[in-house]
C-alpha atoms as a PDB file:
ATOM      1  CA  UNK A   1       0.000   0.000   0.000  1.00  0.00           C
ATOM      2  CA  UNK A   2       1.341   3.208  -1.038  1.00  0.00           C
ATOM      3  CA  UNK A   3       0.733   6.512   1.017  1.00  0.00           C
ATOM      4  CA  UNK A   4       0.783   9.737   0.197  1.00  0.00           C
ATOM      5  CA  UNK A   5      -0.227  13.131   1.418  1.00  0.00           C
ATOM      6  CA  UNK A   6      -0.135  14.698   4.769  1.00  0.00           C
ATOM      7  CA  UNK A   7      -2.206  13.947   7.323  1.00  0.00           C
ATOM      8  CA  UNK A   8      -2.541  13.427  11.250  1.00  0.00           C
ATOM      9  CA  UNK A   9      -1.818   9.670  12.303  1.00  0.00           C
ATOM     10  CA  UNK A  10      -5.478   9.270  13.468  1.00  0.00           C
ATOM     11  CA  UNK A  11      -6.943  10.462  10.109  1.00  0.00           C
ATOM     12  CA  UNK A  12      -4.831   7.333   8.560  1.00  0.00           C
ATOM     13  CA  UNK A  13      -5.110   4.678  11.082  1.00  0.00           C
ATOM     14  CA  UNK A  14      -7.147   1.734  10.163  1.00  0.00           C
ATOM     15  CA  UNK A  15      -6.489   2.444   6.238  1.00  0.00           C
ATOM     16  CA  UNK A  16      -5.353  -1.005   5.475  1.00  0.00           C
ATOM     17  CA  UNK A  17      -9.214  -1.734   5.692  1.00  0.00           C
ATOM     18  CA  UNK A  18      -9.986  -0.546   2.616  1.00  0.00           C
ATOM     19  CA  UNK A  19      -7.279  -3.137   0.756  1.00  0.00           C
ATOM     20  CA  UNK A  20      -8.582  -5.680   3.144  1.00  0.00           C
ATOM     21  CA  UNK A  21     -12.147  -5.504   2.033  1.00  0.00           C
ATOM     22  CA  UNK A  22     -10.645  -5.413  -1.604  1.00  0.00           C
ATOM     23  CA  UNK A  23      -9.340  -8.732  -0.779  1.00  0.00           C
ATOM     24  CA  UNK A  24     -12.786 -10.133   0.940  1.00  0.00           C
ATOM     25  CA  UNK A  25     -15.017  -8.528  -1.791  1.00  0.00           C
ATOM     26  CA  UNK A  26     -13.033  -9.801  -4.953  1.00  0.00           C
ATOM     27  CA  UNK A  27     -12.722 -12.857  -3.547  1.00  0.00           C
ATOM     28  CA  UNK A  28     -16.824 -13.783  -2.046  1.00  0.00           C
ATOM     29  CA  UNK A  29     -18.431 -11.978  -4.899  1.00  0.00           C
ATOM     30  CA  UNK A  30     -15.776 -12.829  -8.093  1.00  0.00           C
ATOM     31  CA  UNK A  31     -14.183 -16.323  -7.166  1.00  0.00           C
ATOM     32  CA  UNK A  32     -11.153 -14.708  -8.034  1.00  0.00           C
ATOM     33  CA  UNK A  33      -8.266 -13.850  -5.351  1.00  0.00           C
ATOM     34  CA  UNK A  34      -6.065 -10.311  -5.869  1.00  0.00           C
ATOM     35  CA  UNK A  35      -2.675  -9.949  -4.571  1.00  0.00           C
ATOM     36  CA  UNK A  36      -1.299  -6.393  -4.129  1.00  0.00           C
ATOM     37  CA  UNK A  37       1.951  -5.574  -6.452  1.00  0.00           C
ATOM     38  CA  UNK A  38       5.235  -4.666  -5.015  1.00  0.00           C
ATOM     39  CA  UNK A  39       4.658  -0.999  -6.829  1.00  0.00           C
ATOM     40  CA  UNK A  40       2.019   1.719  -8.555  1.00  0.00           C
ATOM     41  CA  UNK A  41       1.244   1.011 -12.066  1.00  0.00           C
ATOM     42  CA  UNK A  42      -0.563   3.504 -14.405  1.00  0.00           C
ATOM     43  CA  UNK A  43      -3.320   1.106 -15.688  1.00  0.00           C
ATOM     44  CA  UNK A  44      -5.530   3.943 -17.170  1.00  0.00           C
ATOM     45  CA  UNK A  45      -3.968   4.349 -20.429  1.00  0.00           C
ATOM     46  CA  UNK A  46      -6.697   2.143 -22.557  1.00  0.00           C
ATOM     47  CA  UNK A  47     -10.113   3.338 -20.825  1.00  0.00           C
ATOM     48  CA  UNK A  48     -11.075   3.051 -16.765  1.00  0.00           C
ATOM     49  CA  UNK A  49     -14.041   3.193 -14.601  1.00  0.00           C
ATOM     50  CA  UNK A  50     -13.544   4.593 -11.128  1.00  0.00           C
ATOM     51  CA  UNK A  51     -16.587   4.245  -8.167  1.00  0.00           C
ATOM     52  CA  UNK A  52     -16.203   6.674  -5.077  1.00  0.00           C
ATOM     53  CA  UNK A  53     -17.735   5.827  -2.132  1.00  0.00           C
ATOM     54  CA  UNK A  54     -17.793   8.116   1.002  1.00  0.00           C
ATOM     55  CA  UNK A  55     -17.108   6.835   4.415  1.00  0.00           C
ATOM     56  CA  UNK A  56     -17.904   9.853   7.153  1.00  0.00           C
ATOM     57  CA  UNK A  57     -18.063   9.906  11.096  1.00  0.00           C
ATOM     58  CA  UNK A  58     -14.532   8.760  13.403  1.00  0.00           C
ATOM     59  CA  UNK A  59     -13.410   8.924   9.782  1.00  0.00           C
ATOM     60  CA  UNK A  60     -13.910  11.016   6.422  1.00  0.00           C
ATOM     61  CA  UNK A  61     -12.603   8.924   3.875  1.00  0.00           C
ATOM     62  CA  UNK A  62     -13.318   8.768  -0.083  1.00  0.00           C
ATOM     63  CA  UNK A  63     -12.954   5.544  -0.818  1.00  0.00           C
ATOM     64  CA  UNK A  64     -12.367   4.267  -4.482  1.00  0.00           C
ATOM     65  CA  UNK A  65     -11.679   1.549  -6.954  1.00  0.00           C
ATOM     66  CA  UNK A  66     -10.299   1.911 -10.266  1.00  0.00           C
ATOM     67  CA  UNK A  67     -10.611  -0.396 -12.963  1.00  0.00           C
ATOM     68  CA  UNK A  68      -8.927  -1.256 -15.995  1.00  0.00           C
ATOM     69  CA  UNK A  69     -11.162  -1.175 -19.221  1.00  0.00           C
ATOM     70  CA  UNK A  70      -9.809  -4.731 -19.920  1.00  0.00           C
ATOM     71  CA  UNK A  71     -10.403  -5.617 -16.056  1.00  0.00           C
ATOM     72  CA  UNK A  72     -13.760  -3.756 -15.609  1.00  0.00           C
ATOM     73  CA  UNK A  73     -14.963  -5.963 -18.745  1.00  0.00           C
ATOM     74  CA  UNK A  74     -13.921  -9.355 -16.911  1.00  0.00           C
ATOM     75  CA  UNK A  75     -14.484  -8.632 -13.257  1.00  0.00           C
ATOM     76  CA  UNK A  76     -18.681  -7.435 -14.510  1.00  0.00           C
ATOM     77  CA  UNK A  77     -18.816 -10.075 -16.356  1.00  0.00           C
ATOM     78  CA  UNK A  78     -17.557 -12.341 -13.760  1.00  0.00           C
ATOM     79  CA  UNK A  79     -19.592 -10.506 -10.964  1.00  0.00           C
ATOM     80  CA  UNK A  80     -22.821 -10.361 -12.912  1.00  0.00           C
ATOM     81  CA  UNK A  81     -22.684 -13.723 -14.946  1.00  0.00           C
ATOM     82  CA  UNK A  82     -23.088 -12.673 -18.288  1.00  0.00           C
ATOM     83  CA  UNK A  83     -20.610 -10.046 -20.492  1.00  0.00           C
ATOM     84  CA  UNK A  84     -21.551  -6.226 -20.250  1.00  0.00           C
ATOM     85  CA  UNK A  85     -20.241  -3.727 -22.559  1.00  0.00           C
ATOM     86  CA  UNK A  86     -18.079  -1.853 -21.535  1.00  0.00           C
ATOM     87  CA  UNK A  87     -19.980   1.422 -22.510  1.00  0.00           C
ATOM     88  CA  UNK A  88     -23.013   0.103 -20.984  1.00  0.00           C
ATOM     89  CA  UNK A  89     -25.306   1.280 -18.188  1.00  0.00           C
ATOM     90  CA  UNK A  90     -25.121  -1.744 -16.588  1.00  0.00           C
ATOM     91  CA  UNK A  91     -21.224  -1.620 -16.524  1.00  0.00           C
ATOM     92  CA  UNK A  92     -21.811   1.522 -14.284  1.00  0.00           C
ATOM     93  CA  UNK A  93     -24.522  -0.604 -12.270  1.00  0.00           C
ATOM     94  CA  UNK A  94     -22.088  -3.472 -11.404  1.00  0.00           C
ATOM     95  CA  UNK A  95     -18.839  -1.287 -10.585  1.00  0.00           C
ATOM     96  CA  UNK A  96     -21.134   1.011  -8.701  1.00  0.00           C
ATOM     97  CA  UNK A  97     -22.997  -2.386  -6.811  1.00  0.00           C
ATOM     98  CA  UNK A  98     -19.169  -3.555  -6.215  1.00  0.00           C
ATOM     99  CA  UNK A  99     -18.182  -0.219  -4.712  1.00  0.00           C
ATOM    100  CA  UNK A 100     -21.032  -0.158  -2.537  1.00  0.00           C
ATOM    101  CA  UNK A 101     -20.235  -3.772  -1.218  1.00  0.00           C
ATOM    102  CA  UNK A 102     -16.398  -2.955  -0.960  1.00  0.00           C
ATOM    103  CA  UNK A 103     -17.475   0.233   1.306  1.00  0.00           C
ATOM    104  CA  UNK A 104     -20.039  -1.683   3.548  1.00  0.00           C
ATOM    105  CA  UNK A 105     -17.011  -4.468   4.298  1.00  0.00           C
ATOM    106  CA  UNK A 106     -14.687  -1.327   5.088  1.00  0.00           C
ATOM    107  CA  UNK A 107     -17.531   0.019   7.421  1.00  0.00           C
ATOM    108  CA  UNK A 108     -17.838  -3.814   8.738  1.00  0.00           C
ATOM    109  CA  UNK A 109     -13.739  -3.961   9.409  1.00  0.00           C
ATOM    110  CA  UNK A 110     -13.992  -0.212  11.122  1.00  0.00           C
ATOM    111  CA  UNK A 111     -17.021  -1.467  13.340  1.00  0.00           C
ATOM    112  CA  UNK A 112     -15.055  -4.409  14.600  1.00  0.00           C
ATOM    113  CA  UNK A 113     -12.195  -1.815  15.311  1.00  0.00           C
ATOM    114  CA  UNK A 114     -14.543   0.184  17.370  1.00  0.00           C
ATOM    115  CA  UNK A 115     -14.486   2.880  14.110  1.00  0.00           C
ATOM    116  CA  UNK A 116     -17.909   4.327  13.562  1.00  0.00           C
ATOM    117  CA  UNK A 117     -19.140   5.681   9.434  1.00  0.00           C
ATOM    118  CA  UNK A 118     -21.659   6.073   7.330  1.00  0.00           C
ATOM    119  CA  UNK A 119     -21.691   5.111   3.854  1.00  0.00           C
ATOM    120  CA  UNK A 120     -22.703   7.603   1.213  1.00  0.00           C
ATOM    121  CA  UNK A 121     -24.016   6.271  -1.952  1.00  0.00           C
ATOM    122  CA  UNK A 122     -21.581   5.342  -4.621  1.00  0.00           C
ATOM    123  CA  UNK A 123     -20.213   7.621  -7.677  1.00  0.00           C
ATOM    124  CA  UNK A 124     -19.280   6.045 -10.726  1.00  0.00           C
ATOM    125  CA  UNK A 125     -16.943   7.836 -13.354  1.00  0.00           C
ATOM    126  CA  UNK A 126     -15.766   6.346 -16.760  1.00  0.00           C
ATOM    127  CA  UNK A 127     -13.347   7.884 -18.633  1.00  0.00           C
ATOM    128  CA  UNK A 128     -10.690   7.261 -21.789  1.00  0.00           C
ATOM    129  CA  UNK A 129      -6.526   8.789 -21.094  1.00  0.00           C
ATOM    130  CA  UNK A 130      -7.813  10.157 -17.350  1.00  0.00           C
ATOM    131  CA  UNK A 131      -5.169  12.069 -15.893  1.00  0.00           C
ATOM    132  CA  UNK A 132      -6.200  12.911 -11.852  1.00  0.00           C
ATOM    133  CA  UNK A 133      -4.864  16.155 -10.044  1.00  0.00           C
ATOM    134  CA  UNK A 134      -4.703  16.124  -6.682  1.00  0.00           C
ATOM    135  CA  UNK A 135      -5.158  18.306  -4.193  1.00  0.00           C
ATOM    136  CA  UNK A 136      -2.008  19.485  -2.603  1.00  0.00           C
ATOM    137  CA  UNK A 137      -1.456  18.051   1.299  1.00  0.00           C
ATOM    138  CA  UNK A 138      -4.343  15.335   0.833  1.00  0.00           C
ATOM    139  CA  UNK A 139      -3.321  12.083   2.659  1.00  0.00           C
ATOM    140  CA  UNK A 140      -3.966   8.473   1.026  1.00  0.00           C
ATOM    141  CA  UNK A 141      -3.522   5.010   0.773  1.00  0.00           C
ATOM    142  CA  UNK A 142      -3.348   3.354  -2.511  1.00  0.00           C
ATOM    143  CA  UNK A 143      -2.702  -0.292  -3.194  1.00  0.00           C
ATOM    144  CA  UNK A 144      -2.320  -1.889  -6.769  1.00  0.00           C
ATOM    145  CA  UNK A 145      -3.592  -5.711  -7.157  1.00  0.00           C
ATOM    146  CA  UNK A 146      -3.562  -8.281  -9.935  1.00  0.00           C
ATOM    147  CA  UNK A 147      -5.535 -11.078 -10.271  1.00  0.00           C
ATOM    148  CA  UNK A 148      -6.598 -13.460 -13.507  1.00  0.00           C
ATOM    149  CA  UNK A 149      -9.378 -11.164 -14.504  1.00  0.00           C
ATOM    150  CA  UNK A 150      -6.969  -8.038 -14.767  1.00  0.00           C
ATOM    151  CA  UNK A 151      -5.167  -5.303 -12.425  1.00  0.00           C
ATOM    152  CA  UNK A 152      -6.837  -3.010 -10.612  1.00  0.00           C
ATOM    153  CA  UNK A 153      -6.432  -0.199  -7.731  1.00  0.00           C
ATOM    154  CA  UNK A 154      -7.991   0.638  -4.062  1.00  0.00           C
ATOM    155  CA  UNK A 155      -7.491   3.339  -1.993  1.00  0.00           C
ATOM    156  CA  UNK A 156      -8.926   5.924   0.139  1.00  0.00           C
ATOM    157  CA  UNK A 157      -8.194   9.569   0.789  1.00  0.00           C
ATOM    158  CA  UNK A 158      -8.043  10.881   4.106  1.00  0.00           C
ATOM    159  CA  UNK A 159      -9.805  14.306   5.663  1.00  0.00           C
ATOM    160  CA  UNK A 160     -12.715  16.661   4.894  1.00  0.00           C
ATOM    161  CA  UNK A 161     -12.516  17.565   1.158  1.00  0.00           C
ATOM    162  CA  UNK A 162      -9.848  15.756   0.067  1.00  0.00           C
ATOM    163  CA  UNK A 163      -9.942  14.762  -3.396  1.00  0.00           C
ATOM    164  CA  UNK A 164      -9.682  11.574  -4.906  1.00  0.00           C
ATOM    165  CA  UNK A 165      -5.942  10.439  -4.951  1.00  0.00           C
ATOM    166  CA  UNK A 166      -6.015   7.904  -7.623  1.00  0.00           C
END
């Protein structure tokens, strides 16, 4: 998991959760198991889809996941049962319904921690050559995975109106 930013050690702590609930999700809803890589690997060039999901209370976390057009087309497909176009609606249904799963298992791992958040709804963004700015002094955690369906990216950033840090 790579870090980045600023940030008080409280407004970080428990961040491996969101990696950890990659892990759990992947696995229970996609058969398929991830395994983070050793370092950060641009994987937008071709096409991505990105969900944000909003985790606020002890914490105020964005939480994301990025996929790969190549990935996004295997993991729906995988999730749903059937292929779905990668242009679709329903591609934006099944990231967005794996977003909201992956930040309801972060919100279960920060309950059992004693961490209380609520879940916003999810935002999902597709895009073609997607170049992110981010905000100066935002903290984050990002962790790169591959699996046999394709590479992909979790993360979270950290504080009230931080940006996305993907």
């Amino acid at each position: 998991m790579e870090t980045t930013g600023v940030a008080k050690a409280s407004e970080v702590e428990h961040i491996e959760c969101v990696a950890e609930a990659a892990v759990e999700i992947f696995n229970a809803t996609c058969g398929v198991t991830i395994a983070p890589l050793d370092k950060e690997e641009n994987l937008a060039d071709d096409g991505v889809i990105i969900a944000v999901i909003s985790l606020v209370g002890d914490v105020d976390w964005s939480v994301f996941l990025g996929l790969p057009r190549q990935t996004a087309i295997s993991i729906a497909a995988k999730f749903a049962g059937f292929e779905i176009p990668f242009d679709s609606e329903d591609m934006g249904d099944a990231i967005g319904e794996l977003a909201n799963m992956l930040g309801g298992q972060v919100k279960a791992l920060l309950d059992q921690r004693s961490v209380k958040a609520n879940i916003s709804l999810p935002s999902v963004i597709r895009a073609e050559n997607m170049e992110v700015l981010v905000q100066r002094g935002v903290a984050g955690a990002k962790t790169c995975f591959d699996s046999t369906l394709g590479k992909l990216w979790t993360g979270a950033a950290v504080g009230k109106g931080g940006s996305v840090v993907v």
